[in-house]
ModelCIF file with pLDDT and N, C-alpha, C, O atoms, coordinates in Angstrom:
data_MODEL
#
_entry.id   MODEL 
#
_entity.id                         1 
_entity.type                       polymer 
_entity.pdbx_number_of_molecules   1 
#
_entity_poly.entity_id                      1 
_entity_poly.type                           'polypeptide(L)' 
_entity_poly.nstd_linkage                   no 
_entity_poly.nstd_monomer                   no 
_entity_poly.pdbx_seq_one_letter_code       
;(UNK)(UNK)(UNK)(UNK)(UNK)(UNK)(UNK)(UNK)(UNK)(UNK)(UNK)(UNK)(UNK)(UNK)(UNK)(UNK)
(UNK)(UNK)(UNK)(UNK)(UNK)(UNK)(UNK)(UNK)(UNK)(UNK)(UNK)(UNK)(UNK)(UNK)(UNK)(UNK)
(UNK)(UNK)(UNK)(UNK)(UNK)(UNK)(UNK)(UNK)(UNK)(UNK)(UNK)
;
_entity_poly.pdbx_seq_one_letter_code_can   XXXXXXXXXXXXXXXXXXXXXXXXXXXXXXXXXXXXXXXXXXX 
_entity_poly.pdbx_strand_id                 A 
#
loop_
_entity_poly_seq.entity_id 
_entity_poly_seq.num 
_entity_poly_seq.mon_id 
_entity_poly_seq.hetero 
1 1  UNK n 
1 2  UNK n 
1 3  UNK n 
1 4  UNK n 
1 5  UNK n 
1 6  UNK n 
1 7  UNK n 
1 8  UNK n 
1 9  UNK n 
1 10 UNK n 
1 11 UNK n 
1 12 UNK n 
1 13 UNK n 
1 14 UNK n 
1 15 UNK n 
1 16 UNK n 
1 17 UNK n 
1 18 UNK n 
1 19 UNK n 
1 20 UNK n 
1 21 UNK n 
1 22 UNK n 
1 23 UNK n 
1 24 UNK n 
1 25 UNK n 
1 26 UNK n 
1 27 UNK n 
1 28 UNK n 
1 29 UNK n 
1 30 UNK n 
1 31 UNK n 
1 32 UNK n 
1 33 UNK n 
1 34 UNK n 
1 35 UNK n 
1 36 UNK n 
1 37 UNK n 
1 38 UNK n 
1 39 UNK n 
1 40 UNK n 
1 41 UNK n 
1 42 UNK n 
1 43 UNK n 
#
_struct_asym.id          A 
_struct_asym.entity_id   1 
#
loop_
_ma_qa_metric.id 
_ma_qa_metric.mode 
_ma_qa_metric.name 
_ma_qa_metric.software_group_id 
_ma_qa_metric.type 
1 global pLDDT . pLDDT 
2 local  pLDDT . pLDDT 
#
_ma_qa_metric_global.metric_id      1 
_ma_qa_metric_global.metric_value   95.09 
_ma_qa_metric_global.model_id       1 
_ma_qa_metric_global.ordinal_id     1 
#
loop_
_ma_qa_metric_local.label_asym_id 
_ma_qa_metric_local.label_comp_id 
_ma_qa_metric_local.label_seq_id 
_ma_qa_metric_local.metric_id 
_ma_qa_metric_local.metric_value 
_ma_qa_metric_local.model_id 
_ma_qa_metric_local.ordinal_id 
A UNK 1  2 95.00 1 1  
A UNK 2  2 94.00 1 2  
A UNK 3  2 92.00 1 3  
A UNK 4  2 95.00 1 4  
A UNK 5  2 94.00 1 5  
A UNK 6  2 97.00 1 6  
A UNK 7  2 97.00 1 7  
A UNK 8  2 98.00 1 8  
A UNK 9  2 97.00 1 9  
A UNK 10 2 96.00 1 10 
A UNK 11 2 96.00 1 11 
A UNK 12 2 96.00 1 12 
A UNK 13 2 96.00 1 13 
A UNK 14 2 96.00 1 14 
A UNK 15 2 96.00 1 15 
A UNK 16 2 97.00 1 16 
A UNK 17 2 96.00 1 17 
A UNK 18 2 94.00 1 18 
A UNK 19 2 96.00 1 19 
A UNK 20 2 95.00 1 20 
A UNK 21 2 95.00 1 21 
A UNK 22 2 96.00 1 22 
A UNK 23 2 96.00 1 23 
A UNK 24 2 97.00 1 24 
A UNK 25 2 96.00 1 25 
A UNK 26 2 97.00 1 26 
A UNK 27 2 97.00 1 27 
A UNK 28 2 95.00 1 28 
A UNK 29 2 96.00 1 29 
A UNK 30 2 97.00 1 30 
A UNK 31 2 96.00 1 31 
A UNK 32 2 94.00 1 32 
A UNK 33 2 96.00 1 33 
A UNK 34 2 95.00 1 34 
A UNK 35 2 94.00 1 35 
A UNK 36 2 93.00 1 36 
A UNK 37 2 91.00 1 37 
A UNK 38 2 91.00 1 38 
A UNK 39 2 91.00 1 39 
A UNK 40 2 90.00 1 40 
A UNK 41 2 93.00 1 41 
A UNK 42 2 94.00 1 42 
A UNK 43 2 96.00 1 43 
#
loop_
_atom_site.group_PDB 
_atom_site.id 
_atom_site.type_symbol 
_atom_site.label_atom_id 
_atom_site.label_alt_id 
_atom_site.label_comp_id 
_atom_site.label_asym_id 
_atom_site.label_entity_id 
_atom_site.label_seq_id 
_atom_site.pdbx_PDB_ins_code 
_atom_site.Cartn_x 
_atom_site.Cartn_y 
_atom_site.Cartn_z 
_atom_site.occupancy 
_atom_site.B_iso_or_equiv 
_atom_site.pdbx_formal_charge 
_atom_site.auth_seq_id 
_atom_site.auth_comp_id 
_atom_site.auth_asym_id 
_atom_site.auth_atom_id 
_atom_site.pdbx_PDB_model_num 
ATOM 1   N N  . UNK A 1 1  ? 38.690 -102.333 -139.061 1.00 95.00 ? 1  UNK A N  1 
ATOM 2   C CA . UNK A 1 1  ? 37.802 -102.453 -140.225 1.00 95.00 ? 1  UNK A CA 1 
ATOM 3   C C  . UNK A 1 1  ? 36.767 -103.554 -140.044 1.00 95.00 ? 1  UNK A C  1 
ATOM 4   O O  . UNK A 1 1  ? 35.747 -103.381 -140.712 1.00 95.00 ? 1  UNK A O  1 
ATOM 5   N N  . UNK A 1 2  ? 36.801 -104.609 -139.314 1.00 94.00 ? 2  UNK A N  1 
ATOM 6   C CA . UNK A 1 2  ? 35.811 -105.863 -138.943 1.00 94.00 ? 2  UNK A CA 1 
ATOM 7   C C  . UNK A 1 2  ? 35.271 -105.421 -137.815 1.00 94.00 ? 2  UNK A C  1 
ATOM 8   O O  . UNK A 1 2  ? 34.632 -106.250 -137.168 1.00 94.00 ? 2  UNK A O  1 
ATOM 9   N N  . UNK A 1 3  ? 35.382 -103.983 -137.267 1.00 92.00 ? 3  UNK A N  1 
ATOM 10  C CA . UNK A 1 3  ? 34.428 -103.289 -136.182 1.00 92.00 ? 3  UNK A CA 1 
ATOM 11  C C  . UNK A 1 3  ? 34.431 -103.772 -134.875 1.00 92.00 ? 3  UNK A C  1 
ATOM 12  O O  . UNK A 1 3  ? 33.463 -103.705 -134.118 1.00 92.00 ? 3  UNK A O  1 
ATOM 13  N N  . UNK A 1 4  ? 36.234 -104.580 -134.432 1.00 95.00 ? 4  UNK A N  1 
ATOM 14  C CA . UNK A 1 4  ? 36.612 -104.772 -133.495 1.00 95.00 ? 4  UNK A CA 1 
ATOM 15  C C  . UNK A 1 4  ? 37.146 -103.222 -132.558 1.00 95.00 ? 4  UNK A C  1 
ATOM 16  O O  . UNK A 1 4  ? 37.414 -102.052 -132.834 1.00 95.00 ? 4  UNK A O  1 
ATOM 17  N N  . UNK A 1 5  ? 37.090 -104.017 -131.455 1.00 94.00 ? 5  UNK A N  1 
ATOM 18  C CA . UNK A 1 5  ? 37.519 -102.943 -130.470 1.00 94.00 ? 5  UNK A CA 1 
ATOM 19  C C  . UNK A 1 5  ? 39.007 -103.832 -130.572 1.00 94.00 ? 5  UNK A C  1 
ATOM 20  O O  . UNK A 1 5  ? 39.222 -105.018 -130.819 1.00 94.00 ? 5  UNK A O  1 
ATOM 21  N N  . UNK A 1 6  ? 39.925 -102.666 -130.259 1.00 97.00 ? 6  UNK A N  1 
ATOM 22  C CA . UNK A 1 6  ? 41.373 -103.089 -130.302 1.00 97.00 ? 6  UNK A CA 1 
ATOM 23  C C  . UNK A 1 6  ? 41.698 -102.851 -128.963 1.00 97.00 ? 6  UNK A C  1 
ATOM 24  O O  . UNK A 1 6  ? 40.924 -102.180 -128.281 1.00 97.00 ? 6  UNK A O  1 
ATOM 25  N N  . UNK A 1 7  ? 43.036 -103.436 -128.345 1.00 97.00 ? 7  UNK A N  1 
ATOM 26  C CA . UNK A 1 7  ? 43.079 -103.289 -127.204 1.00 97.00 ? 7  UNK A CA 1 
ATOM 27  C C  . UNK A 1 7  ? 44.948 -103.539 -126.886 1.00 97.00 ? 7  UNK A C  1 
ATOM 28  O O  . UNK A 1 7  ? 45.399 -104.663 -126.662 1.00 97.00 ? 7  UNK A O  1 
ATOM 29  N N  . UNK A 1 8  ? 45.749 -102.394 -126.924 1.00 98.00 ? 8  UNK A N  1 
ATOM 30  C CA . UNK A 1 8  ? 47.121 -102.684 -126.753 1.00 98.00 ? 8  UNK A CA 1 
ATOM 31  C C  . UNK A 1 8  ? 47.427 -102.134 -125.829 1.00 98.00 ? 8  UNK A C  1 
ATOM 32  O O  . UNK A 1 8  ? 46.939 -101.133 -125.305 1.00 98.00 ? 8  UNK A O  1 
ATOM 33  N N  . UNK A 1 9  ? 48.634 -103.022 -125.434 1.00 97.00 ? 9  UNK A N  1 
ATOM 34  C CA . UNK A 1 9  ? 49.140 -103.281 -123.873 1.00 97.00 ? 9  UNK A CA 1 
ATOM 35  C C  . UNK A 1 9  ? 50.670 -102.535 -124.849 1.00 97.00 ? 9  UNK A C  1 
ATOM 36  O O  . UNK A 1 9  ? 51.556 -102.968 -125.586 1.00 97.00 ? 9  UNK A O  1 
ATOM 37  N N  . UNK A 1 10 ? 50.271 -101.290 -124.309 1.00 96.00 ? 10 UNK A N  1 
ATOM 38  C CA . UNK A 1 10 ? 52.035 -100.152 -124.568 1.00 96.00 ? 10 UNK A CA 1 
ATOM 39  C C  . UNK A 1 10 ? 51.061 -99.764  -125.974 1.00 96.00 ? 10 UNK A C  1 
ATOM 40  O O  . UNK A 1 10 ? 50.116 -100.287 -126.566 1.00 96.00 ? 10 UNK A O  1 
ATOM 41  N N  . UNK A 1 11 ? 51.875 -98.564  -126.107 1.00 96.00 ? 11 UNK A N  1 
ATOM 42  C CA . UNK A 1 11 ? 51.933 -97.948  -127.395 1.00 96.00 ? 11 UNK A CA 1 
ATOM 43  C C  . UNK A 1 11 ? 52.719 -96.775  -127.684 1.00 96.00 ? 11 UNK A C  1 
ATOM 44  O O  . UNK A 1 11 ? 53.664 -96.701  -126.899 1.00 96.00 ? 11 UNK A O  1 
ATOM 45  N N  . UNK A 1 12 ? 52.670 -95.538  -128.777 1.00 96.00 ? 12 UNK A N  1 
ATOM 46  C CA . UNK A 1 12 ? 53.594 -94.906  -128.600 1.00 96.00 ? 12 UNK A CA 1 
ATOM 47  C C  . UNK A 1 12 ? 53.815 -94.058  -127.407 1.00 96.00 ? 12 UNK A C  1 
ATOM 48  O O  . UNK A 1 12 ? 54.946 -93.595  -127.265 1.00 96.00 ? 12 UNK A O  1 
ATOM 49  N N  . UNK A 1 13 ? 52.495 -93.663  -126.132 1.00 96.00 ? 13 UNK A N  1 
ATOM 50  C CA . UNK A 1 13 ? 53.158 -92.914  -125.245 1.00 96.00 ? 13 UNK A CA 1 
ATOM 51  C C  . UNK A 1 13 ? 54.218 -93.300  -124.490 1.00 96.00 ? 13 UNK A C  1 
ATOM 52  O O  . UNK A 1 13 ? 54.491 -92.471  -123.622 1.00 96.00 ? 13 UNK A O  1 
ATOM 53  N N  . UNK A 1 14 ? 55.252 -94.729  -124.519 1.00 96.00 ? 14 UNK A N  1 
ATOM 54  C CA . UNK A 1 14 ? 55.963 -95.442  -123.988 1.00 96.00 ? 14 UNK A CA 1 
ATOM 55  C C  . UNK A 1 14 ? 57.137 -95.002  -124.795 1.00 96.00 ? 14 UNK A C  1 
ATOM 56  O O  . UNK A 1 14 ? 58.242 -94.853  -124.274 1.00 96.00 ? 14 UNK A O  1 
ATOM 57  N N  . UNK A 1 15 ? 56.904 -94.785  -126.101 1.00 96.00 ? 15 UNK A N  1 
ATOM 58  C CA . UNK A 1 15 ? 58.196 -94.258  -127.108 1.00 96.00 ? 15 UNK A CA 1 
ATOM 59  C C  . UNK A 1 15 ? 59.027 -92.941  -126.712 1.00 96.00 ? 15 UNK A C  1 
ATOM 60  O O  . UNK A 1 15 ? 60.215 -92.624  -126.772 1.00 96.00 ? 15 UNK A O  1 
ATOM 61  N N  . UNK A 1 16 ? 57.655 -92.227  -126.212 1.00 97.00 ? 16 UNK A N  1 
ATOM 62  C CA . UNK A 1 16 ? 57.799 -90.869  -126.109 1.00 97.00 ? 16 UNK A CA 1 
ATOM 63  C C  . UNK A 1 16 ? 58.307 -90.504  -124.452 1.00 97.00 ? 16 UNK A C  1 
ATOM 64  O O  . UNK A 1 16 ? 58.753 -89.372  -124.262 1.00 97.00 ? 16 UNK A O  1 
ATOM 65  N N  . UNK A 1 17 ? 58.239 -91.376  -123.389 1.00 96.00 ? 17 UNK A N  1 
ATOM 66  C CA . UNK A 1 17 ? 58.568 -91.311  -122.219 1.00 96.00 ? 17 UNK A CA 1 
ATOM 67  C C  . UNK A 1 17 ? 59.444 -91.878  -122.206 1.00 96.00 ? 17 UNK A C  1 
ATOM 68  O O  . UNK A 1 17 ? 60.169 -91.756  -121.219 1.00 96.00 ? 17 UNK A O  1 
ATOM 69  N N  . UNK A 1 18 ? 59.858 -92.836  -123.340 1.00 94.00 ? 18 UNK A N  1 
ATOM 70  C CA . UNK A 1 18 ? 61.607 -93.054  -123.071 1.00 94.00 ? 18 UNK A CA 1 
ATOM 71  C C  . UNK A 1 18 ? 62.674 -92.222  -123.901 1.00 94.00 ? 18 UNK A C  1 
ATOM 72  O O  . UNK A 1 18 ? 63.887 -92.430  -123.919 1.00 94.00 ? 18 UNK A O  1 
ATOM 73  N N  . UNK A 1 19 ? 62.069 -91.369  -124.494 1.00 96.00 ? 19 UNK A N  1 
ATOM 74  C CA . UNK A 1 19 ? 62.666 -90.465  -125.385 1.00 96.00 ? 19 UNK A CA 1 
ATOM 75  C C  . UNK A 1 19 ? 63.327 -89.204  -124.655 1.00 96.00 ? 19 UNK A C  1 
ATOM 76  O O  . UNK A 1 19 ? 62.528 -88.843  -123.792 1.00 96.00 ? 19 UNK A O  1 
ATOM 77  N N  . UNK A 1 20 ? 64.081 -88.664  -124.652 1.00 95.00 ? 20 UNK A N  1 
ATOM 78  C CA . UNK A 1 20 ? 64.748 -87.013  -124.424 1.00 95.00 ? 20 UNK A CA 1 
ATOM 79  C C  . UNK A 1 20 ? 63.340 -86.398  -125.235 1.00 95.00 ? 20 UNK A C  1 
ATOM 80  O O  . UNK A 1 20 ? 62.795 -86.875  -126.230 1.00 95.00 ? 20 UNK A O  1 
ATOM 81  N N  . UNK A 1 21 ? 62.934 -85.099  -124.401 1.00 95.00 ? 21 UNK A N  1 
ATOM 82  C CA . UNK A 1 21 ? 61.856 -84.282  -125.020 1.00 95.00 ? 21 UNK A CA 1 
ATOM 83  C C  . UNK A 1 21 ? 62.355 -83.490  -125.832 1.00 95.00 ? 21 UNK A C  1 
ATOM 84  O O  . UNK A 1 21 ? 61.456 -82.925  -126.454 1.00 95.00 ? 21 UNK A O  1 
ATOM 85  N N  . UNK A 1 22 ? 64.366 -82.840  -126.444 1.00 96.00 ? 22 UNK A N  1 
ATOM 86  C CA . UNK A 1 22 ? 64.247 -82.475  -127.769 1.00 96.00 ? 22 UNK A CA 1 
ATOM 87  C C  . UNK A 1 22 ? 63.946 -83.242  -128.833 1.00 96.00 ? 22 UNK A C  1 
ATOM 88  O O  . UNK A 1 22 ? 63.770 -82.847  -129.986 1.00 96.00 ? 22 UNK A O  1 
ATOM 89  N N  . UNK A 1 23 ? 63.879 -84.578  -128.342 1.00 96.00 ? 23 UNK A N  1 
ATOM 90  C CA . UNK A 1 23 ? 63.206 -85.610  -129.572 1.00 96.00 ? 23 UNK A CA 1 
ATOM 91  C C  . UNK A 1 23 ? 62.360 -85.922  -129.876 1.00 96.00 ? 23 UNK A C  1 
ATOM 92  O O  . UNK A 1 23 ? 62.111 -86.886  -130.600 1.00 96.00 ? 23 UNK A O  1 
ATOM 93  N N  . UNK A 1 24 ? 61.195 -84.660  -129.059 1.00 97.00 ? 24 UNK A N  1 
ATOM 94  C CA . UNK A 1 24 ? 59.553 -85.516  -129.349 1.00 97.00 ? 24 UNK A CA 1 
ATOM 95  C C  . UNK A 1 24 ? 59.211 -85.071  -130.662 1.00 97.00 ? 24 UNK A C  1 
ATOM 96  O O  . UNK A 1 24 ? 58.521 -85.768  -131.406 1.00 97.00 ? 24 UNK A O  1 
ATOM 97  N N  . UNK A 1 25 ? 59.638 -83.992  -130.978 1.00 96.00 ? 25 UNK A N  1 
ATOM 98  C CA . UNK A 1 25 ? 58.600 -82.836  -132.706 1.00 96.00 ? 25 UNK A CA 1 
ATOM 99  C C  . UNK A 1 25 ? 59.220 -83.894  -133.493 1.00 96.00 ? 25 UNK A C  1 
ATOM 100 O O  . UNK A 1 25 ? 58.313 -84.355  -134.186 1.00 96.00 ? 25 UNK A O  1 
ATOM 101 N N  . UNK A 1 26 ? 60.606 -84.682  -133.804 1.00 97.00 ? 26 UNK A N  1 
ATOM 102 C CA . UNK A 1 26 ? 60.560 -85.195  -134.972 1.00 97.00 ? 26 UNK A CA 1 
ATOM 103 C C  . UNK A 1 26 ? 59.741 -86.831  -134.715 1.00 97.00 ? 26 UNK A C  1 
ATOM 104 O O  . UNK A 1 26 ? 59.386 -87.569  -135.634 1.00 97.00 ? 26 UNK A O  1 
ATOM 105 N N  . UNK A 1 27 ? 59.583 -87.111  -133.278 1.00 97.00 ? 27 UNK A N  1 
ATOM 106 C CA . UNK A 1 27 ? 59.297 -88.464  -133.172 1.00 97.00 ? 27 UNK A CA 1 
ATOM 107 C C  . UNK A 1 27 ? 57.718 -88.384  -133.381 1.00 97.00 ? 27 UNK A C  1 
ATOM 108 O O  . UNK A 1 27 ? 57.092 -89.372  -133.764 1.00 97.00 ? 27 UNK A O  1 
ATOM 109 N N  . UNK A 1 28 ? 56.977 -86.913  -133.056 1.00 95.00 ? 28 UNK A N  1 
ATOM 110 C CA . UNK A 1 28 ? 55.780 -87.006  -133.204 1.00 95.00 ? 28 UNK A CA 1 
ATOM 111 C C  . UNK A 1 28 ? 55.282 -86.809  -135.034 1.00 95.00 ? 28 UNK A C  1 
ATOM 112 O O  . UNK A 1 28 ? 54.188 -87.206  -135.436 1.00 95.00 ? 28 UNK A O  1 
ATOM 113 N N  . UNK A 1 29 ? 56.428 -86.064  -136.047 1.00 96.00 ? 29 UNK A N  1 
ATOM 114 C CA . UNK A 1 29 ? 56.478 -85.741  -137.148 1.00 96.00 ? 29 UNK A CA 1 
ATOM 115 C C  . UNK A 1 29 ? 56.003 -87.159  -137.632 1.00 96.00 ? 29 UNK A C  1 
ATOM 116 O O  . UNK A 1 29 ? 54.999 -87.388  -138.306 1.00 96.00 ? 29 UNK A O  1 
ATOM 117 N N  . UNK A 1 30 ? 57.200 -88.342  -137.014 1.00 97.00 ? 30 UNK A N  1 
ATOM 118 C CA . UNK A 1 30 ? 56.923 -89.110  -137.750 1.00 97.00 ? 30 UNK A CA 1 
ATOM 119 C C  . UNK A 1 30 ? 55.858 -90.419  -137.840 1.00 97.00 ? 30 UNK A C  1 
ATOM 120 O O  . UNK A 1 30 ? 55.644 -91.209  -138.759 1.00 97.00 ? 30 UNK A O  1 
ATOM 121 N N  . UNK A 1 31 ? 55.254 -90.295  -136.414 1.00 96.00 ? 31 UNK A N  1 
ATOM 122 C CA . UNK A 1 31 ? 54.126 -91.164  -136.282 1.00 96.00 ? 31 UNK A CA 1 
ATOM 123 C C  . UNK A 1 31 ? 53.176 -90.234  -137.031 1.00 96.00 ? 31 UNK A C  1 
ATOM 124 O O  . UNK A 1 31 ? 52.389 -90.795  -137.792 1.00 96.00 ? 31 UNK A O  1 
ATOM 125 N N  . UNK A 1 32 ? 53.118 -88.834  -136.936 1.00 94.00 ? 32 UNK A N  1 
ATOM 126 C CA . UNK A 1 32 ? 52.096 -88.295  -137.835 1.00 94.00 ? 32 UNK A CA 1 
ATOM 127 C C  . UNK A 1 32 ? 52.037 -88.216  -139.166 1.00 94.00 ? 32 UNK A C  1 
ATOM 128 O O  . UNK A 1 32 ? 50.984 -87.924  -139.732 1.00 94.00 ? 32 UNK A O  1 
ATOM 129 N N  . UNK A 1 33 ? 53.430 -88.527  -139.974 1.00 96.00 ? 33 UNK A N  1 
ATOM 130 C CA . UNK A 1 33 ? 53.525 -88.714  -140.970 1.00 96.00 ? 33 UNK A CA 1 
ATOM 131 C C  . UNK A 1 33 ? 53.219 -90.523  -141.370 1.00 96.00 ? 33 UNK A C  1 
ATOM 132 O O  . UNK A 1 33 ? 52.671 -90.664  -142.463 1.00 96.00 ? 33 UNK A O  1 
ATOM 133 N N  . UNK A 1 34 ? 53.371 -91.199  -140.978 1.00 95.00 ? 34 UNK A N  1 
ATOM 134 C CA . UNK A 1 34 ? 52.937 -92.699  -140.654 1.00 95.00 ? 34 UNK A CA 1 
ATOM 135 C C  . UNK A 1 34 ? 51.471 -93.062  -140.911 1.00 95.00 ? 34 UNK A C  1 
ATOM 136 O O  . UNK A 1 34 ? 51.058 -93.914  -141.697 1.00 95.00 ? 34 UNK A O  1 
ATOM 137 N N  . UNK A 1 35 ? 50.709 -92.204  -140.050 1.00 94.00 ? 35 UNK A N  1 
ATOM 138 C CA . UNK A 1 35 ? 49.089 -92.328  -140.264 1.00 94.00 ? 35 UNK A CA 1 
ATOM 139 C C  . UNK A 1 35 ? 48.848 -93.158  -138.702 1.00 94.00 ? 35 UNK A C  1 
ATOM 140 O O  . UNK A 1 35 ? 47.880 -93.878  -138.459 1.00 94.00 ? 35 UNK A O  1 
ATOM 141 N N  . UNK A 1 36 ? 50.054 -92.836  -137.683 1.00 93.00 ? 36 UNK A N  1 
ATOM 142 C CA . UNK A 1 36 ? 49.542 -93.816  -136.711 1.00 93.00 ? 36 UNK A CA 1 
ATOM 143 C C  . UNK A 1 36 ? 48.992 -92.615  -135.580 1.00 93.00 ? 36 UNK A C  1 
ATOM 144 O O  . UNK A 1 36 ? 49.330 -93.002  -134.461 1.00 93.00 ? 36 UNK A O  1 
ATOM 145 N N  . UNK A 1 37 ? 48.462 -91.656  -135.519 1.00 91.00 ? 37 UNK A N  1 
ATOM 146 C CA . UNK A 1 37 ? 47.563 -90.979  -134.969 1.00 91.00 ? 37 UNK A CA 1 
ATOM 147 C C  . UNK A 1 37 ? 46.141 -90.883  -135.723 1.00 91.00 ? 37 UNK A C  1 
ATOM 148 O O  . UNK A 1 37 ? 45.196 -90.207  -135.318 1.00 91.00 ? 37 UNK A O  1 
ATOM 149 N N  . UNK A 1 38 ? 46.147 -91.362  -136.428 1.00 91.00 ? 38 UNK A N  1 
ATOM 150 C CA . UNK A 1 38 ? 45.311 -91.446  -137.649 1.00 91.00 ? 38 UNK A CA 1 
ATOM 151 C C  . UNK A 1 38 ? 43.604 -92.131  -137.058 1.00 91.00 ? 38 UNK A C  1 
ATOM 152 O O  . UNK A 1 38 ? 42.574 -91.558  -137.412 1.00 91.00 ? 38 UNK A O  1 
ATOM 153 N N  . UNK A 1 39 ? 43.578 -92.898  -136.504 1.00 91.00 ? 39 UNK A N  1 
ATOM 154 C CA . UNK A 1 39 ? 42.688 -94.208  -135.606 1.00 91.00 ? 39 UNK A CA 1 
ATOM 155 C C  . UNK A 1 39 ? 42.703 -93.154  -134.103 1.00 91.00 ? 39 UNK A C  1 
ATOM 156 O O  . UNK A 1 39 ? 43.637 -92.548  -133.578 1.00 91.00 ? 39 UNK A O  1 
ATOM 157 N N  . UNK A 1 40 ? 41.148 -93.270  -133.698 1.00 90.00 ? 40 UNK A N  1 
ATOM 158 C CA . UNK A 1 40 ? 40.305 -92.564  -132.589 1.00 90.00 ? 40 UNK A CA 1 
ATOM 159 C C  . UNK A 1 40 ? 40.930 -93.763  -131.440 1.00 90.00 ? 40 UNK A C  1 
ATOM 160 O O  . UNK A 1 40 ? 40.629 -94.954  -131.521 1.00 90.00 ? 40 UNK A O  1 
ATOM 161 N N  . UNK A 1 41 ? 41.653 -93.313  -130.602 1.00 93.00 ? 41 UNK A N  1 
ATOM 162 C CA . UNK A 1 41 ? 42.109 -94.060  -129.364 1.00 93.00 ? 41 UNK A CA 1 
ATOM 163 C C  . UNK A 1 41 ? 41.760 -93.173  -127.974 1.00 93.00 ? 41 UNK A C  1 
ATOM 164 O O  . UNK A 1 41 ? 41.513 -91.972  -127.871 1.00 93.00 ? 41 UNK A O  1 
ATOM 165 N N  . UNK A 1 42 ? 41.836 -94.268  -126.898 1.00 94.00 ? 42 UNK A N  1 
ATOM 166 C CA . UNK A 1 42 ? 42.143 -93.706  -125.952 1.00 94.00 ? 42 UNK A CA 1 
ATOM 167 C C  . UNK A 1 42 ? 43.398 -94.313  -124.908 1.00 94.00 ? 42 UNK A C  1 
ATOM 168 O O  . UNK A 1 42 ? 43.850 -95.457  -124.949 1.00 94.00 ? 42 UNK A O  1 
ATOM 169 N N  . UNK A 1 43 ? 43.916 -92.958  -123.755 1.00 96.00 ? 43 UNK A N  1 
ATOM 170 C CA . UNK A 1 43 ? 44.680 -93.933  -123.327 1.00 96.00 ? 43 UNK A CA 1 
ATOM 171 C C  . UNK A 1 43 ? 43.978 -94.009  -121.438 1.00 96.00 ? 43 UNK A C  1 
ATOM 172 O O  . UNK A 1 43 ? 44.439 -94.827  -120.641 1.00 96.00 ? 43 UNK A O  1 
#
């Protein structure tokens, strides 16, 4: 919102590569329910 560039070291693709892949639909449910896909990133 102060029109910084952000810059993080890990994020959730680290959640998701330590995860079992029958656990990604609810792990992705819930960052999408969160609002944390929400913000234009790249990786």
């Amino acid at each position: 919102q102060r029109g910084e560039l952000v810059i993080l070291d890990r994020s959730y693709p680290s959640t998701f590569a330590y995860s079992p892949e029958e656990d990604w639909d609810w792990i992705y449910n819930v960052h999408e329910g969160l609002g944390l896909f929400d913000l234009p990133h790249k990786i």
